[in-house]
Protein backbone atom coordinates (compact mmCIF):
# COMPACT_ATOMS: atom_id res chain seq x y z
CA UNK A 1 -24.42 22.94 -15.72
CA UNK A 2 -21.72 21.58 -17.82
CA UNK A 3 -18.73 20.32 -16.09
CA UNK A 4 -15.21 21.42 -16.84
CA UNK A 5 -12.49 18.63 -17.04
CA UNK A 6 -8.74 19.63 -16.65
CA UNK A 7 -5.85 19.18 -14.72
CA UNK A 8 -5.08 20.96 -11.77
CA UNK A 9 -3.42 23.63 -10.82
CA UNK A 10 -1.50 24.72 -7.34
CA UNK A 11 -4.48 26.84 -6.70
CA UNK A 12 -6.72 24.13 -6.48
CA UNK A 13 -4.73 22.49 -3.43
CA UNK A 14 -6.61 23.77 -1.00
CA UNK A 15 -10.19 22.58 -2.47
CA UNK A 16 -8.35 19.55 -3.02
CA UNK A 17 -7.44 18.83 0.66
CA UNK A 18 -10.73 19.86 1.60
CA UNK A 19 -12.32 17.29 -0.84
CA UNK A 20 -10.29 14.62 0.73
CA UNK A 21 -10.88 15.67 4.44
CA UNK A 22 -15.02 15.28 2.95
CA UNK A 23 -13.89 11.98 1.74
CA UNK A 24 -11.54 10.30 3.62
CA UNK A 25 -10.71 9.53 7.40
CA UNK A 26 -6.78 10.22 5.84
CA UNK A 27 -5.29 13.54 6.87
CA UNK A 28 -1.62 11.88 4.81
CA UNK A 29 -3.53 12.30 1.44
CA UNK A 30 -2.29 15.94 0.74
CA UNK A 31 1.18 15.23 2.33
CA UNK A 32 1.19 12.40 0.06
CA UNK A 33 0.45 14.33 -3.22
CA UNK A 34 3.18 16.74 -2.32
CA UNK A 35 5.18 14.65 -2.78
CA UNK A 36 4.84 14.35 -6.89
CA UNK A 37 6.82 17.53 -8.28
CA UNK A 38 4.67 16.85 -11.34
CA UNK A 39 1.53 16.19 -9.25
CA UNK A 40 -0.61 19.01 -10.77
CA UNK A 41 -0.42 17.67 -14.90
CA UNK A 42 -1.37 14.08 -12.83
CA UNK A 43 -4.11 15.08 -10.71
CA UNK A 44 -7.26 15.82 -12.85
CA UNK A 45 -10.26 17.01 -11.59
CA UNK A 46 -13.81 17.63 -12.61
CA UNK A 47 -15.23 21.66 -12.09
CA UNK A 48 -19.07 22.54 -11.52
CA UNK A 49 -18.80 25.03 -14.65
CA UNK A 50 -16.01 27.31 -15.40
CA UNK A 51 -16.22 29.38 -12.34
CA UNK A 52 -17.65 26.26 -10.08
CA UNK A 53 -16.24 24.25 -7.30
CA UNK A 54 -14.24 20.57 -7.29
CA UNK A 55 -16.86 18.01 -7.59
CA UNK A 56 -14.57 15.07 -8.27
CA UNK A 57 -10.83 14.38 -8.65
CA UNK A 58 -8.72 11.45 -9.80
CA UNK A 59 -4.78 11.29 -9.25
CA UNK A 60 -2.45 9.10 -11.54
CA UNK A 61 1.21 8.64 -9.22
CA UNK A 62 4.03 7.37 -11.08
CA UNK A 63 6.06 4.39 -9.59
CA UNK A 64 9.06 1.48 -10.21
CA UNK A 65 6.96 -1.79 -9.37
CA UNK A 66 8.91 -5.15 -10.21
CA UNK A 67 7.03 -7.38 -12.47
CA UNK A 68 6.83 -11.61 -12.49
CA UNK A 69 10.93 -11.54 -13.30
CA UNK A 70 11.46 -8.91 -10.83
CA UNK A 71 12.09 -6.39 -13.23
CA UNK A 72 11.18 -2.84 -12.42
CA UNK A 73 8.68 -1.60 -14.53
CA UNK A 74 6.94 2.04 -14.67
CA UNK A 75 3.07 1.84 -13.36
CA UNK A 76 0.09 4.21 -13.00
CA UNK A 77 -0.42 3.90 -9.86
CA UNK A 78 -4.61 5.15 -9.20
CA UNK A 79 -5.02 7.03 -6.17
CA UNK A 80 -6.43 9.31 -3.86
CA UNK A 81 -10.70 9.51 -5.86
CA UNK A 82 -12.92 11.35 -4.70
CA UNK A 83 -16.13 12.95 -5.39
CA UNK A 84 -18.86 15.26 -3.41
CA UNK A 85 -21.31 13.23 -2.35
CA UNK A 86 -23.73 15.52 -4.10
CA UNK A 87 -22.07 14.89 -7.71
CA UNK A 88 -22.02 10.84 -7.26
CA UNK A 89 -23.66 9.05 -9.86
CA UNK A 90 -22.92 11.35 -12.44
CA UNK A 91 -19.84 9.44 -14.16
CA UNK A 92 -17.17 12.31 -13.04
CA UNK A 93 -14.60 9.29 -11.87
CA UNK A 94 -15.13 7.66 -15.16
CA UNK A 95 -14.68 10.77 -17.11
CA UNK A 96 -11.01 11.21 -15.13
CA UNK A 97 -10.04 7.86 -15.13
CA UNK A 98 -10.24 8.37 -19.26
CA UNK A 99 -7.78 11.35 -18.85
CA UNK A 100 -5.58 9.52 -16.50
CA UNK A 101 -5.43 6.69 -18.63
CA UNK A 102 -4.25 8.97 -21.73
CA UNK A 103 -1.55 10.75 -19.36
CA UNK A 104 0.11 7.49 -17.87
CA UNK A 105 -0.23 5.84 -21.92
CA UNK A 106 1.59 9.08 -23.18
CA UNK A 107 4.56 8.75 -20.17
CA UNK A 108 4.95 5.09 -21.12
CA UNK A 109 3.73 3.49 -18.25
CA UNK A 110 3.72 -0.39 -18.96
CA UNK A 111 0.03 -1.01 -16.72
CA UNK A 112 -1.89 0.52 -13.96
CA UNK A 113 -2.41 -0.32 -10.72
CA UNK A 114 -5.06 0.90 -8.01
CA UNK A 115 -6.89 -1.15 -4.82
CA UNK A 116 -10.23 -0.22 -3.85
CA UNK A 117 -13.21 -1.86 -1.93
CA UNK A 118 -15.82 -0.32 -4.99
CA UNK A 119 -14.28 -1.80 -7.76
CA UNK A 120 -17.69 -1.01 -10.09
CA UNK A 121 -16.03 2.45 -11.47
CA UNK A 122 -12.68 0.74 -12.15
CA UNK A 123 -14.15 -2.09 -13.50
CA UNK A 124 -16.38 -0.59 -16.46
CA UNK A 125 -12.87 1.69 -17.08
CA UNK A 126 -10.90 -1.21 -18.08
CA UNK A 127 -9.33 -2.05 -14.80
CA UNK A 128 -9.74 -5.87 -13.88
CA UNK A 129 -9.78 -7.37 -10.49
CA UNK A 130 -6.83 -9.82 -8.98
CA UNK A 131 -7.01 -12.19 -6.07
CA UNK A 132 -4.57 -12.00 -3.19
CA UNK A 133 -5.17 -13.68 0.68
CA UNK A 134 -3.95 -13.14 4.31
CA UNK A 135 -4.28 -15.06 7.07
CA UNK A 136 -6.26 -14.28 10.47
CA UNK A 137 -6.90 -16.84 13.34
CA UNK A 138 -6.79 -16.16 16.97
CA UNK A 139 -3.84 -14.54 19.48
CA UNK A 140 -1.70 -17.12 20.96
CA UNK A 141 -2.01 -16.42 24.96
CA UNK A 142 1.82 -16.05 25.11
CA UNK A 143 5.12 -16.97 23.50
CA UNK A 144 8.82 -17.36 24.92
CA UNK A 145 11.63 -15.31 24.14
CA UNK A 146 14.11 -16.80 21.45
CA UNK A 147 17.68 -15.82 20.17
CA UNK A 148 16.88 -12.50 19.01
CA UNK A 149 16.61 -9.06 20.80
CA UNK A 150 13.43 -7.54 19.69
CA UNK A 151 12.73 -4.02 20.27
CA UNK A 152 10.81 -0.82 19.07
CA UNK A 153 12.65 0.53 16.00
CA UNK A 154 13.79 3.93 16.02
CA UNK A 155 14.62 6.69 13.46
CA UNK A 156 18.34 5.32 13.63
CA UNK A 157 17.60 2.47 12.05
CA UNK A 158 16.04 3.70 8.93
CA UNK A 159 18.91 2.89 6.69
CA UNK A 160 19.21 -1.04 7.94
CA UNK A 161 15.42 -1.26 7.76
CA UNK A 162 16.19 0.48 3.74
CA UNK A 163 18.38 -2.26 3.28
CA UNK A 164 16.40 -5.08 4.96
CA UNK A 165 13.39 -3.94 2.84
CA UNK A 166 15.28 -3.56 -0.63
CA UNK A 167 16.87 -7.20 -0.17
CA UNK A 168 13.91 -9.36 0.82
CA UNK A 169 12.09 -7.76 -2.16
CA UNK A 170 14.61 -7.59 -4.58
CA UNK A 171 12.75 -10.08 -7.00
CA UNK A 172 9.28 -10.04 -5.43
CA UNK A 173 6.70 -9.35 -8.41
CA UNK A 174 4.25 -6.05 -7.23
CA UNK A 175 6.85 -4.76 -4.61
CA UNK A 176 8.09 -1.17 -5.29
CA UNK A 177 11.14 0.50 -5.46
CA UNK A 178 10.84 2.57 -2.33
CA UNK A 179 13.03 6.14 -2.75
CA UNK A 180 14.43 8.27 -0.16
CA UNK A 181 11.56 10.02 -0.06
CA UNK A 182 9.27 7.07 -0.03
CA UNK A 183 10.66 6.07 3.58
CA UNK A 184 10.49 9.99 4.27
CA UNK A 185 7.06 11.05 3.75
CA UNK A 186 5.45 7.33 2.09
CA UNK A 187 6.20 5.33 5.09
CA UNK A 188 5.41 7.03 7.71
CA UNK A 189 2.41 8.51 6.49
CA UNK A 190 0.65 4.76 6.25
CA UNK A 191 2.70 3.26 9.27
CA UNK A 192 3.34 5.65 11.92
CA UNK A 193 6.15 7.11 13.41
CA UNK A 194 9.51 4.28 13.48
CA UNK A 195 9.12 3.23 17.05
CA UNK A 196 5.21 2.14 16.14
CA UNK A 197 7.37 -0.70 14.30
CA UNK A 198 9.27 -3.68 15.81
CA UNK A 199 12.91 -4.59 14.84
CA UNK A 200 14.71 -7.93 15.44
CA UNK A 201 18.86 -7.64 16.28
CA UNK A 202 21.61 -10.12 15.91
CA UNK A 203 22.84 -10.11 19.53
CA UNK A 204 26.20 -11.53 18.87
CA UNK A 205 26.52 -8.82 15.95
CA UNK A 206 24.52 -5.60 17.25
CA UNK A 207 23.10 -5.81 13.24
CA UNK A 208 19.26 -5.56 12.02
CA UNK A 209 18.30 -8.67 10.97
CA UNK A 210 14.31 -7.79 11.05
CA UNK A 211 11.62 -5.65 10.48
CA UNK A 212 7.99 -5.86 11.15
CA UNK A 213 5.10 -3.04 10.81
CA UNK A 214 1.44 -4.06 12.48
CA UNK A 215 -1.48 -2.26 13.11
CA UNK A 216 -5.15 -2.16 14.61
CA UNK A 217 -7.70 -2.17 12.35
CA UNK A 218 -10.56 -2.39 14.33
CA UNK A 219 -10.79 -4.89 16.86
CA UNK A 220 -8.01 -6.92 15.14
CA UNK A 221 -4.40 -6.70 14.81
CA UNK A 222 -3.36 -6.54 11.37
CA UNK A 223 0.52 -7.53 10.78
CA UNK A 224 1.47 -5.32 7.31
CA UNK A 225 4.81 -5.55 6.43
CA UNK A 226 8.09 -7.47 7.12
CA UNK A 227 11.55 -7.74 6.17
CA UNK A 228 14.70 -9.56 7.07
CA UNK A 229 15.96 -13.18 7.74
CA UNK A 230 12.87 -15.45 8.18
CA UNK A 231 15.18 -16.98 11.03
CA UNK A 232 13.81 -14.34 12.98
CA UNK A 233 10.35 -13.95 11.97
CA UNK A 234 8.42 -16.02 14.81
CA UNK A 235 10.14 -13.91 17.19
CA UNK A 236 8.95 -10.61 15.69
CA UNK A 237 5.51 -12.13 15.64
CA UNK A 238 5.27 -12.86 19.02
CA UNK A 239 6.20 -9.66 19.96
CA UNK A 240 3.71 -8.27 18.08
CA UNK A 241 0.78 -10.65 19.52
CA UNK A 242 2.26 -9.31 22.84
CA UNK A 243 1.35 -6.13 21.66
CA UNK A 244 -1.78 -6.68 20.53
CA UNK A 245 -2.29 -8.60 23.99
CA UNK A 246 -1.74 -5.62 25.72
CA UNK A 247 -4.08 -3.39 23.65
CA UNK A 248 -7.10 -6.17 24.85
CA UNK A 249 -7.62 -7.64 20.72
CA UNK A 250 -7.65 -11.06 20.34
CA UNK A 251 -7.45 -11.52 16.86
CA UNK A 252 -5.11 -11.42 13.96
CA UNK A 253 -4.62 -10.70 10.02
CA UNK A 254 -0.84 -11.43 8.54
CA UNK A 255 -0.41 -9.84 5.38
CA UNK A 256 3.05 -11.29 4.09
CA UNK A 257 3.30 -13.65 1.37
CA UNK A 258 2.55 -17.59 1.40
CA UNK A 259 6.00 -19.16 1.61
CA UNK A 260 7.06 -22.52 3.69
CA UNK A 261 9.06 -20.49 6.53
CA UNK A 262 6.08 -18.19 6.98
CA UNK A 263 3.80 -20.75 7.97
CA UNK A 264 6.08 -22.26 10.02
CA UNK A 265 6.46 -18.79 11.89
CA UNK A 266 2.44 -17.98 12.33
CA UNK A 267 2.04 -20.51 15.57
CA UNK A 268 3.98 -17.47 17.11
CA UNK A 269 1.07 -15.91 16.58
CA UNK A 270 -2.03 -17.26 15.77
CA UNK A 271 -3.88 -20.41 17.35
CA UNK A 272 -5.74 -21.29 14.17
CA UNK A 273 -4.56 -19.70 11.07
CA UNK A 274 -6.24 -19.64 8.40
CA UNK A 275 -6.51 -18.24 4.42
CA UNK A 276 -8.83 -15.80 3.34
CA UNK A 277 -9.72 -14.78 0.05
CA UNK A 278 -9.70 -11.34 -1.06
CA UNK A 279 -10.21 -9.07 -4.44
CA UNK A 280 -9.21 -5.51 -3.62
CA UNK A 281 -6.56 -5.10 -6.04
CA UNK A 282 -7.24 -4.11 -9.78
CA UNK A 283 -4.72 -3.79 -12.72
CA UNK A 284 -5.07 -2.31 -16.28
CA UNK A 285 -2.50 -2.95 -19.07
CA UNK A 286 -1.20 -0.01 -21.26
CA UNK A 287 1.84 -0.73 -22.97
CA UNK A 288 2.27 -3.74 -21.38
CA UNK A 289 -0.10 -7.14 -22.63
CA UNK A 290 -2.54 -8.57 -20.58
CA UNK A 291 -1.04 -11.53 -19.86
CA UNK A 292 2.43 -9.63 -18.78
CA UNK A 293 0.16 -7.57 -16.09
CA UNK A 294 -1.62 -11.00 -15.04
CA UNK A 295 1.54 -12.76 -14.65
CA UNK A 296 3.13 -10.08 -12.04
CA UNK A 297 0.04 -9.94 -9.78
CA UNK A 298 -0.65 -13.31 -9.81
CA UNK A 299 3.06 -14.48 -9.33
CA UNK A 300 3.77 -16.74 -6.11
CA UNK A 301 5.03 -14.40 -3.63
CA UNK A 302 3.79 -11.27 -5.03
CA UNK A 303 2.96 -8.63 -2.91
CA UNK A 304 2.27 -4.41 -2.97
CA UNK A 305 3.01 -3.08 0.86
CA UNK A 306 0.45 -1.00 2.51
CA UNK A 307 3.04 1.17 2.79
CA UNK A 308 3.30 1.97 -0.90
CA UNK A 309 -0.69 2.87 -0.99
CA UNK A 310 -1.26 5.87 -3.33
């Protein structure tokens, strides 16, 4: 049967969320598309004939990602692909990762940007794979209390953590521009509700002067975002291993970039910290050169938040 390649249209979104609930343990992904206004020209999809069914879709999300000077740049970012696990092997995701490459080319996006654990697809597309490492040890059995009141953050504090999030990434290479609506429906979406987050306050000032988002993944405790003064970072940290603690894991990851006063921070939390290597990100230039697109994800300090997953 000869498969029909086009864009989608808003009566595909329910086969659409029904491909992804096939696909994905990741009820956000629809919520997530929504929240394109132009999602249906960017989401293209590959039919079973003209009157078939979905059999694979690819979607191309527009965002302002700072490159190696800091300088926000337009990207393709690659998201939410998917195909029936009857139609794999047939080259669908190749043949809409071609369209998606024309569309993000013709609205001037300097590079593309997607992270995947199957980077085979991607790969023979023209995307290339970049290095970037956490580091995981061991819980600490317990930590003191320091200068800081750390608590659960709340839905009050969403325009401190804003600001605490647009500062300490104001020149980091790979960090996006976050939107209202990012830290409306983007946010929460990967991390939780607010409270599932940890916030560090100035006691003499009643100010934010932290942020911190961690998570389980699996049997480990995986620290994914943070913000603020790194003043108060060890503190945040060993609230969080108290967390973990409590929830019986015993190991860590700490995804935040390499930098002096991070290391210094991580006996807060981990007994035996140490690097580890991993490839799950993948860029591909399009208006931009190669070595432009190299230089931002390979820049000390560089960094794309969970949070800002397609």
């Amino acid at each position: 049967m000869t498969t029909v390649v086009r864009t989608a249209t808003p009566a595909d979104d329910p086969a659409l969320a029904a491909l992804w609930q096939l696909c994905f343990d990741a009820p956000q992904i629809a919520r997530l598309h929504a929240l394109d206004p132009d999602r249906h020209r960017r989401t293209f999809v590959a039919q079973s004939g003209p009157e078939g069914g979905i059999d694979a879709v690819v979607v191309y999300v527009p965002r302002l990602i700072r490159d190696a000077h800091g300088t926000p740049q337009r990207v393709g970012g690659i998201g939410s692909v998917a195909t029936r696990p009857e139609a794999r092997g047939q080259g669908l995701a190749r043949l809409l990762l071609a369209e998606a490459e024309r569309a993000m080319t013709a609205e001037q996006c300097a590079w593309s940007l997607l992270f995947t654990g199957t980077p085979g697809v991607y790969r023979s597309s023209g995307w290339q794979e970049f290095g970037s490492t956490y580091t995981e040890g061991a819980l600490v059995p317990g930590a003191a209390s320091g200068a800081f009141r750390v608590r659960g953050a709340t839905a009050r504090d969403a325009v401190e953590v804003a600001a605490l999030h647009h500062a300490y990434n104001a020149n980091r290479p790979l960090s996006s521009l976050r939107a209202p609506e990012d830290w409306a429906v983007r946010v929460p979406a990967w991390y939780g509700a607010p409270e599932r987050s940890l916030v560090a306050v100035d006691p003499g000032t009643g100010t934010l002067v932290g942020w911190i988002v961690a998570q389980h993944e699996g049997e480990c405790l995986e620290v994914r975002e943070f913000a603020g003064s790194p003043s108060c970072l060890g503190e945040l940290l060993a609230a969080v291993g108290a967390r973990g603690r409590a929830a019986g894991l015993t190991r860590a990851r700490v995804r935040i970039p390499d930098a002096p006063e991070v290391r210094a921070a991580l006996p807060a939390l981990l007994t035996d910290p140490r690097p580890v290597a991993e490839h799950v990100g993948m860029a591909r230039p399009l208006h931009a050169t190669a070595e432009a697109v190299r230089a931002t994800v390979t820049a000390p300090g560089a960094i794309h938040w969970y949070g800002d997953c397609f």
